[in-house]
PDB file of N, CA and C in Angstrom:
ATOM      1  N   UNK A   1       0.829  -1.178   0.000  1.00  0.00           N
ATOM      2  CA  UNK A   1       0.000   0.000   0.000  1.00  0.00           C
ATOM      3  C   UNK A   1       0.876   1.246   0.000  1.00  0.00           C
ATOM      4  N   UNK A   2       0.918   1.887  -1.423  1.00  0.00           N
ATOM      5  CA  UNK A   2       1.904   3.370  -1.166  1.00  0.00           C
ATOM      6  C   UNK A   2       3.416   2.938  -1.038  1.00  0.00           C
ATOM      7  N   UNK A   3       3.566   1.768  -1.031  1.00  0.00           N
ATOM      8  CA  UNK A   3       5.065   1.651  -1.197  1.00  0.00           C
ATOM      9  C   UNK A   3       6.234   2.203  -2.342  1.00  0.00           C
ATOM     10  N   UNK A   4       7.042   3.001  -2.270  1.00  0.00           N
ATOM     11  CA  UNK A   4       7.684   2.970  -3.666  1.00  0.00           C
ATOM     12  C   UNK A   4       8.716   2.205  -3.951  1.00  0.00           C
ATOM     13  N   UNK A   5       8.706   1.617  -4.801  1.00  0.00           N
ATOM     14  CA  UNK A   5      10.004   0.480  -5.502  1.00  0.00           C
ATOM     15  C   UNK A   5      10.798   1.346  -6.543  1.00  0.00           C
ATOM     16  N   UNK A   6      11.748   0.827  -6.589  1.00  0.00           N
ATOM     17  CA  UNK A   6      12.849   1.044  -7.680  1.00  0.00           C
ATOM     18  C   UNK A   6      12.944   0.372  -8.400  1.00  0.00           C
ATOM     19  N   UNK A   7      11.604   0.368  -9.833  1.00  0.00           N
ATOM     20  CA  UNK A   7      11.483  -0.500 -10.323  1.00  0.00           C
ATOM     21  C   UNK A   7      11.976   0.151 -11.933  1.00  0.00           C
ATOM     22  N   UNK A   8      12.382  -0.605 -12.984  1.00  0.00           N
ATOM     23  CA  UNK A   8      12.973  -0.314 -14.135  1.00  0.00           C
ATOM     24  C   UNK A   8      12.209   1.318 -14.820  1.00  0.00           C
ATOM     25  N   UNK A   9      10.941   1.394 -14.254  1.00  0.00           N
ATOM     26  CA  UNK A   9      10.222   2.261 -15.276  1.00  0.00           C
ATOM     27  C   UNK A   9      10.680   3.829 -14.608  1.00  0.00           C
ATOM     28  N   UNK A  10      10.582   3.717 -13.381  1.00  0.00           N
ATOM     29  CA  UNK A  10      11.743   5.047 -12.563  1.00  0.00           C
ATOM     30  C   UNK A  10      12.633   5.045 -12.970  1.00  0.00           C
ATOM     31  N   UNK A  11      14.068   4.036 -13.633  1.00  0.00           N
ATOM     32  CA  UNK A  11      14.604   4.315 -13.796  1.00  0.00           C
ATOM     33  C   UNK A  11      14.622   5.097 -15.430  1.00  0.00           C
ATOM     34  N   UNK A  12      14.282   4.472 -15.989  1.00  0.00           N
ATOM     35  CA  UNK A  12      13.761   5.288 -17.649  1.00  0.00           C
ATOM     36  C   UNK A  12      13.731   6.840 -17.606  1.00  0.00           C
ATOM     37  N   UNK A  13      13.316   7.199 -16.776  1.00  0.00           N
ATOM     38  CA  UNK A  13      13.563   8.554 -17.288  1.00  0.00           C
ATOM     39  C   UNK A  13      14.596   9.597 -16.888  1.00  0.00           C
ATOM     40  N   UNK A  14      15.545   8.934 -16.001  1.00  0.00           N
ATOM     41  CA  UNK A  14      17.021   9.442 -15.441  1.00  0.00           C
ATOM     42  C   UNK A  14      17.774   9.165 -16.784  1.00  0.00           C
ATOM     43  N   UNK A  15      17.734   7.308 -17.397  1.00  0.00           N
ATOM     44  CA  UNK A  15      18.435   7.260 -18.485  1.00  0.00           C
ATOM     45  C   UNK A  15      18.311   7.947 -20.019  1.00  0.00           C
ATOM     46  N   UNK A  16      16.689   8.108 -19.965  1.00  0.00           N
ATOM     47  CA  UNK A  16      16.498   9.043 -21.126  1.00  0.00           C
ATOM     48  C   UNK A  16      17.196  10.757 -21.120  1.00  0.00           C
ATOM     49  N   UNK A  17      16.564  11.160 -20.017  1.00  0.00           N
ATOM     50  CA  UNK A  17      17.471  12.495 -19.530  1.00  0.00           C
ATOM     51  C   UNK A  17      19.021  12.290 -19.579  1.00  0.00           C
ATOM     52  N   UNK A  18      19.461  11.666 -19.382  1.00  0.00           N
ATOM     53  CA  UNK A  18      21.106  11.445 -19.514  1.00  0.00           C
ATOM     54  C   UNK A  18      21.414  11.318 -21.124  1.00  0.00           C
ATOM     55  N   UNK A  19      20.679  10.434 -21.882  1.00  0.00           N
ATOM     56  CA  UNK A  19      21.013  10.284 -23.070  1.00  0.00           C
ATOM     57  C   UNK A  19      20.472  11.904 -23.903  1.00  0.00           C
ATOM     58  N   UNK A  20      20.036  12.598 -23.632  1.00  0.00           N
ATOM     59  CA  UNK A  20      19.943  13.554 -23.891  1.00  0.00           C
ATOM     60  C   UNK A  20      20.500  15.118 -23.776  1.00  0.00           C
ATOM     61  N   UNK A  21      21.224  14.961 -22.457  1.00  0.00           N
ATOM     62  CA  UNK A  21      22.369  15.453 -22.041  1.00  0.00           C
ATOM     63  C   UNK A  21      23.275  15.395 -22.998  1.00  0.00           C
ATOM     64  N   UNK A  22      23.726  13.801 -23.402  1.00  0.00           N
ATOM     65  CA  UNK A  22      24.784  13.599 -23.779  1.00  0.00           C
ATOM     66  C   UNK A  22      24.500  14.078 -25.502  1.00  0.00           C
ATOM     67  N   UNK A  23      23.441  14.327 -26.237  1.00  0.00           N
ATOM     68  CA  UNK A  23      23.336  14.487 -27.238  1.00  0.00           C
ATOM     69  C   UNK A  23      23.605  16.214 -27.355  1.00  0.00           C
ATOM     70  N   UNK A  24      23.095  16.811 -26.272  1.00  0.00           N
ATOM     71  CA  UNK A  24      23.208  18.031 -26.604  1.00  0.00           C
ATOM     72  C   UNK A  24      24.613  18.661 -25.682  1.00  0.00           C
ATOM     73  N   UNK A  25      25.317  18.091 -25.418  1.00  0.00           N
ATOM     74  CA  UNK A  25      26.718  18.383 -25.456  1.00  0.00           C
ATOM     75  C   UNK A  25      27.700  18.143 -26.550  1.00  0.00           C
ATOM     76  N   UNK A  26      26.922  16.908 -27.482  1.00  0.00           N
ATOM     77  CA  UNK A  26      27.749  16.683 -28.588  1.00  0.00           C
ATOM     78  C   UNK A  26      27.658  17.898 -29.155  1.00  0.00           C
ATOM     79  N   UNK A  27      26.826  18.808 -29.164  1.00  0.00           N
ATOM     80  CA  UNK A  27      25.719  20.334 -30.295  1.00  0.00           C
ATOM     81  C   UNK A  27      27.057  21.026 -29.566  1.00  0.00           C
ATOM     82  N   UNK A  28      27.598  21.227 -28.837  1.00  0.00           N
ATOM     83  CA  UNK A  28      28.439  22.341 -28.680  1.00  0.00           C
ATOM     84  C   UNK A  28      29.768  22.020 -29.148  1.00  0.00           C
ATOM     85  N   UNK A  29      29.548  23.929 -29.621  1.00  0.00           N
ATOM     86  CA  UNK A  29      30.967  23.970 -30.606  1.00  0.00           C
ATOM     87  C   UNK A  29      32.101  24.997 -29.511  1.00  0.00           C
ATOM     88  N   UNK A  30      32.905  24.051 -29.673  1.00  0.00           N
ATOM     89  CA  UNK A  30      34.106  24.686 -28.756  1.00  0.00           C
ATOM     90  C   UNK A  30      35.112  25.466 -28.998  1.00  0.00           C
ATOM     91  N   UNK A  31      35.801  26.520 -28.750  1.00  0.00           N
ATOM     92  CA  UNK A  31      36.032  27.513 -29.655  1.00  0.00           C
ATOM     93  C   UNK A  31      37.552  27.385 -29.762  1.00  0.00           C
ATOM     94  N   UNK A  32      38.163  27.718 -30.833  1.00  0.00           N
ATOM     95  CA  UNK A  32      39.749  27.200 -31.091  1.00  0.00           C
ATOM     96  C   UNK A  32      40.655  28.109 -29.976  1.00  0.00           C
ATOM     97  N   UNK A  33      41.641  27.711 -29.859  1.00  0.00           N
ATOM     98  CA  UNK A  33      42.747  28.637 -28.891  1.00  0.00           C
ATOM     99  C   UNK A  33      42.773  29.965 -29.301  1.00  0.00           C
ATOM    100  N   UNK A  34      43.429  30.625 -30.586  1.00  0.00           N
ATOM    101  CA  UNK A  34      43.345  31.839 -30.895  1.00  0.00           C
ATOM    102  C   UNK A  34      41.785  32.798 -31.095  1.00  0.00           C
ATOM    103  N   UNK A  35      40.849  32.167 -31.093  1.00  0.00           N
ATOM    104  CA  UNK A  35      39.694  32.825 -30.877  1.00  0.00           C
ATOM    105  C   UNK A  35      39.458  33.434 -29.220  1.00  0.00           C
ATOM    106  N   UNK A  36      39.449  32.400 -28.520  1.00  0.00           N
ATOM    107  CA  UNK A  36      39.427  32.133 -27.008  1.00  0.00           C
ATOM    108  C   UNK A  36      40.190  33.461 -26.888  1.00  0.00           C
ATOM    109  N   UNK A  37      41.508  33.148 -26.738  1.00  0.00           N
ATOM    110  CA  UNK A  37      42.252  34.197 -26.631  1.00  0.00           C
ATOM    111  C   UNK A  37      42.238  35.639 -26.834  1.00  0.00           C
ATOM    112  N   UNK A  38      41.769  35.888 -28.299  1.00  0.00           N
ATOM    113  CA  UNK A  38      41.468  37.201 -28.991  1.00  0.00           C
ATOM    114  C   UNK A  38      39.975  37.648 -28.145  1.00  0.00           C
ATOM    115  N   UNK A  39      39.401  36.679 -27.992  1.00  0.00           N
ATOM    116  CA  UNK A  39      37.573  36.796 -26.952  1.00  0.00           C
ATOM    117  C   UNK A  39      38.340  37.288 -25.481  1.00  0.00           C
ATOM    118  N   UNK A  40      39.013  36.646 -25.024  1.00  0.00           N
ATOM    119  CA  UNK A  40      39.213  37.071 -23.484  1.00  0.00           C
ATOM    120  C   UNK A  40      40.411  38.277 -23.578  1.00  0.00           C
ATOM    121  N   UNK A  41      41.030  38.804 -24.593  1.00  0.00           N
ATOM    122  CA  UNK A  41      41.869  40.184 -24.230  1.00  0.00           C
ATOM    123  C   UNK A  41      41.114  41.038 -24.609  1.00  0.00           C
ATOM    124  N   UNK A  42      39.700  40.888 -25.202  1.00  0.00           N
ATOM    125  CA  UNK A  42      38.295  42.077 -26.183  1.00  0.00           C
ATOM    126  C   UNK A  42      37.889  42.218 -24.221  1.00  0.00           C
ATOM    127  N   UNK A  43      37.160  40.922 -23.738  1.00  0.00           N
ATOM    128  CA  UNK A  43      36.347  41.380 -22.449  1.00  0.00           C
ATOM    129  C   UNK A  43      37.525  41.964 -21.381  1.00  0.00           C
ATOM    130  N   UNK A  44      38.529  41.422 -20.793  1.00  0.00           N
ATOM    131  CA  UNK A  44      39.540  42.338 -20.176  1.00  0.00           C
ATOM    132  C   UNK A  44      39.824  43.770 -20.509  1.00  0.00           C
ATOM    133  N   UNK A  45      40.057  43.620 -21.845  1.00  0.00           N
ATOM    134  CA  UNK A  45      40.144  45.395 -22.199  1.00  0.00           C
ATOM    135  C   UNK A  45      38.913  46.175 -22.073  1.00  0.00           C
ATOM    136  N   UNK A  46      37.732  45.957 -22.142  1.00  0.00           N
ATOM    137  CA  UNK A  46      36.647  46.525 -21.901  1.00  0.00           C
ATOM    138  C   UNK A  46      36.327  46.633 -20.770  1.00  0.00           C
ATOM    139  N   UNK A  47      36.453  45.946 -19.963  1.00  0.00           N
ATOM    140  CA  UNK A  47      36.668  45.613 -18.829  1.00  0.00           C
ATOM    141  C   UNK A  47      37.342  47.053 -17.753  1.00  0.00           C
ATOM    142  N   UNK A  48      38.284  46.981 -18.284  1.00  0.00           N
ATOM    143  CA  UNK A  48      39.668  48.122 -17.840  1.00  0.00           C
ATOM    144  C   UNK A  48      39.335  48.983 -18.419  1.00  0.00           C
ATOM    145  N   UNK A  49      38.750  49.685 -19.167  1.00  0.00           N
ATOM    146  CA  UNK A  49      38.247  50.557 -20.019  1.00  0.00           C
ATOM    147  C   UNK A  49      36.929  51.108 -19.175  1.00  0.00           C
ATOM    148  N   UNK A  50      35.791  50.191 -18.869  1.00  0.00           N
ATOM    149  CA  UNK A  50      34.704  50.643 -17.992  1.00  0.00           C
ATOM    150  C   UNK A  50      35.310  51.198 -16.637  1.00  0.00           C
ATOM    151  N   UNK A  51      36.019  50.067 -16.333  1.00  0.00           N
ATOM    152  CA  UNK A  51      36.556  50.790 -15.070  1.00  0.00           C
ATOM    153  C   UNK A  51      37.417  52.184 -14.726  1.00  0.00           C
ATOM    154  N   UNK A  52      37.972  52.779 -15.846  1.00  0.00           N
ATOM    155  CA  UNK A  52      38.603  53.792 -15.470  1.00  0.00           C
ATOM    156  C   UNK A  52      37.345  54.818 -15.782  1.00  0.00           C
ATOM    157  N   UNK A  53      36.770  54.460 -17.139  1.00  0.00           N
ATOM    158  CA  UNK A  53      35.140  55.583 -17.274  1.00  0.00           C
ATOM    159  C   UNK A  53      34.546  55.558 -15.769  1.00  0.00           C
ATOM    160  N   UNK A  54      34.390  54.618 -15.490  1.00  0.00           N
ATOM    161  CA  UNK A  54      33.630  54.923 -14.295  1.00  0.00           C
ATOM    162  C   UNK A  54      34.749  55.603 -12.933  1.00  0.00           C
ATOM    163  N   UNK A  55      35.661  55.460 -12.904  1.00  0.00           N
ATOM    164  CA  UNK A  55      36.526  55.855 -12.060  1.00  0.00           C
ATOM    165  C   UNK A  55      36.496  57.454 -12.205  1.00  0.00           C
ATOM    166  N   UNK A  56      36.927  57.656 -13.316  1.00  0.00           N
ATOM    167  CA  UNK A  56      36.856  59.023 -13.357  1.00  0.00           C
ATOM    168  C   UNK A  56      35.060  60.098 -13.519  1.00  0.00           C
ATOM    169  N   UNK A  57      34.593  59.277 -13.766  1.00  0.00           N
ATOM    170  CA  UNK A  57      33.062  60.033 -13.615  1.00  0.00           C
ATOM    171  C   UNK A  57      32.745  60.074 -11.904  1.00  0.00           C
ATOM    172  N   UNK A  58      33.296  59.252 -11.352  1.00  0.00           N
ATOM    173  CA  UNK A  58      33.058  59.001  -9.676  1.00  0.00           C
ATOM    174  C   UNK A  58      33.961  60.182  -8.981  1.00  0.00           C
ATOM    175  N   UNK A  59      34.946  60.596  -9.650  1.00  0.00           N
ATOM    176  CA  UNK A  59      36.017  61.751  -9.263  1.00  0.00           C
ATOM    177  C   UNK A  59      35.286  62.653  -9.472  1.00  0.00           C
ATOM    178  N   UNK A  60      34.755  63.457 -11.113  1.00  0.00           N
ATOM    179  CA  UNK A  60      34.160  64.241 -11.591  1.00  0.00           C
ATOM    180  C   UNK A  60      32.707  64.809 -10.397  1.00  0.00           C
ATOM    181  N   UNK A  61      32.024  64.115 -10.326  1.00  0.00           N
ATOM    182  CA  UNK A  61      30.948  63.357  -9.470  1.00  0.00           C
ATOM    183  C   UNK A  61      31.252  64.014  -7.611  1.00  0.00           C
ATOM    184  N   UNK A  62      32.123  63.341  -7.547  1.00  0.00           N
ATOM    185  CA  UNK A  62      32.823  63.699  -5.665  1.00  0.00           C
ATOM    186  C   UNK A  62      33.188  64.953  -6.026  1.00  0.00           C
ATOM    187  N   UNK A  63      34.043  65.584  -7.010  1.00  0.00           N
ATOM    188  CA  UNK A  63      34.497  67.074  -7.206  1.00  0.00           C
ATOM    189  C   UNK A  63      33.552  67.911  -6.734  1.00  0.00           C
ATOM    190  N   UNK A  64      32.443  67.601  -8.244  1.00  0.00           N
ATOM    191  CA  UNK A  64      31.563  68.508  -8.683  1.00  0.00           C
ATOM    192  C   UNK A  64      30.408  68.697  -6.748  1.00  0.00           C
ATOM    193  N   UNK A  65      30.263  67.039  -6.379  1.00  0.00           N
ATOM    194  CA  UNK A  65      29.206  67.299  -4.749  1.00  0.00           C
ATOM    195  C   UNK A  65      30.187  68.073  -3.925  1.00  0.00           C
ATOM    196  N   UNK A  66      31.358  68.157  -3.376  1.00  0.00           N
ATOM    197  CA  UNK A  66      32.190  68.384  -2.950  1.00  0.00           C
ATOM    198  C   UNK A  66      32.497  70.429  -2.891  1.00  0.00           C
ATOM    199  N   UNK A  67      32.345  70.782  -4.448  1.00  0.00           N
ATOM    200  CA  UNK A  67      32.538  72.047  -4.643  1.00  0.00           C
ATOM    201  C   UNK A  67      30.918  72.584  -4.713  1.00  0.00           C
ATOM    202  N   UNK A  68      29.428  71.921  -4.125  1.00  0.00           N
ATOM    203  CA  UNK A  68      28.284  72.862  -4.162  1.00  0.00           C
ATOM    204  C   UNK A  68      28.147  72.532  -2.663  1.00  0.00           C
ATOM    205  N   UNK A  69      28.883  71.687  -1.512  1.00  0.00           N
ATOM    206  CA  UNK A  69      28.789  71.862  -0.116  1.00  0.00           C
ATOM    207  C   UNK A  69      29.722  72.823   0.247  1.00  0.00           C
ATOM    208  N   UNK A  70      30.380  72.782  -0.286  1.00  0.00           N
ATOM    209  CA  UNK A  70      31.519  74.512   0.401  1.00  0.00           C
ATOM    210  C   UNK A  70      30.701  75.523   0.457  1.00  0.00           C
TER     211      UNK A  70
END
């Protein structure tokens, strides 16, 4: 009564889900070394790039609050 078993048909759909996993990992395309590379010095430099924009708008910013409390 209400018992649950671990019977083959529970298992079916862990193995279907797995085999499907495994199909859509085959779908990914992995990207060559010099791409990778040229991709991760584009986001670093942008990167370093936002950060000084924003660095210096945060100066501009503290100046500008700074010189209407005097």
């Amino acid at each position: 009564m209400g018992e649950v078993t671990n019977s083959t048909a529970e298992k079916a759909p862990k193995r279907s889900w797995f085999k499907g996993l495994k199909s859509e990992f085959k779908k990914i395309v992995w990207l060559d070394k010099e791409t990778l590379a040229r991709q991760s010095v584009a986001v670093i430099g942008v990167t370093i790039a936002l950060g000084v924009i924003i660095f210096l708008l945060d100066n501009v910013i503290d100046f500008g609050i700074a010189q209407i409390i005097r």
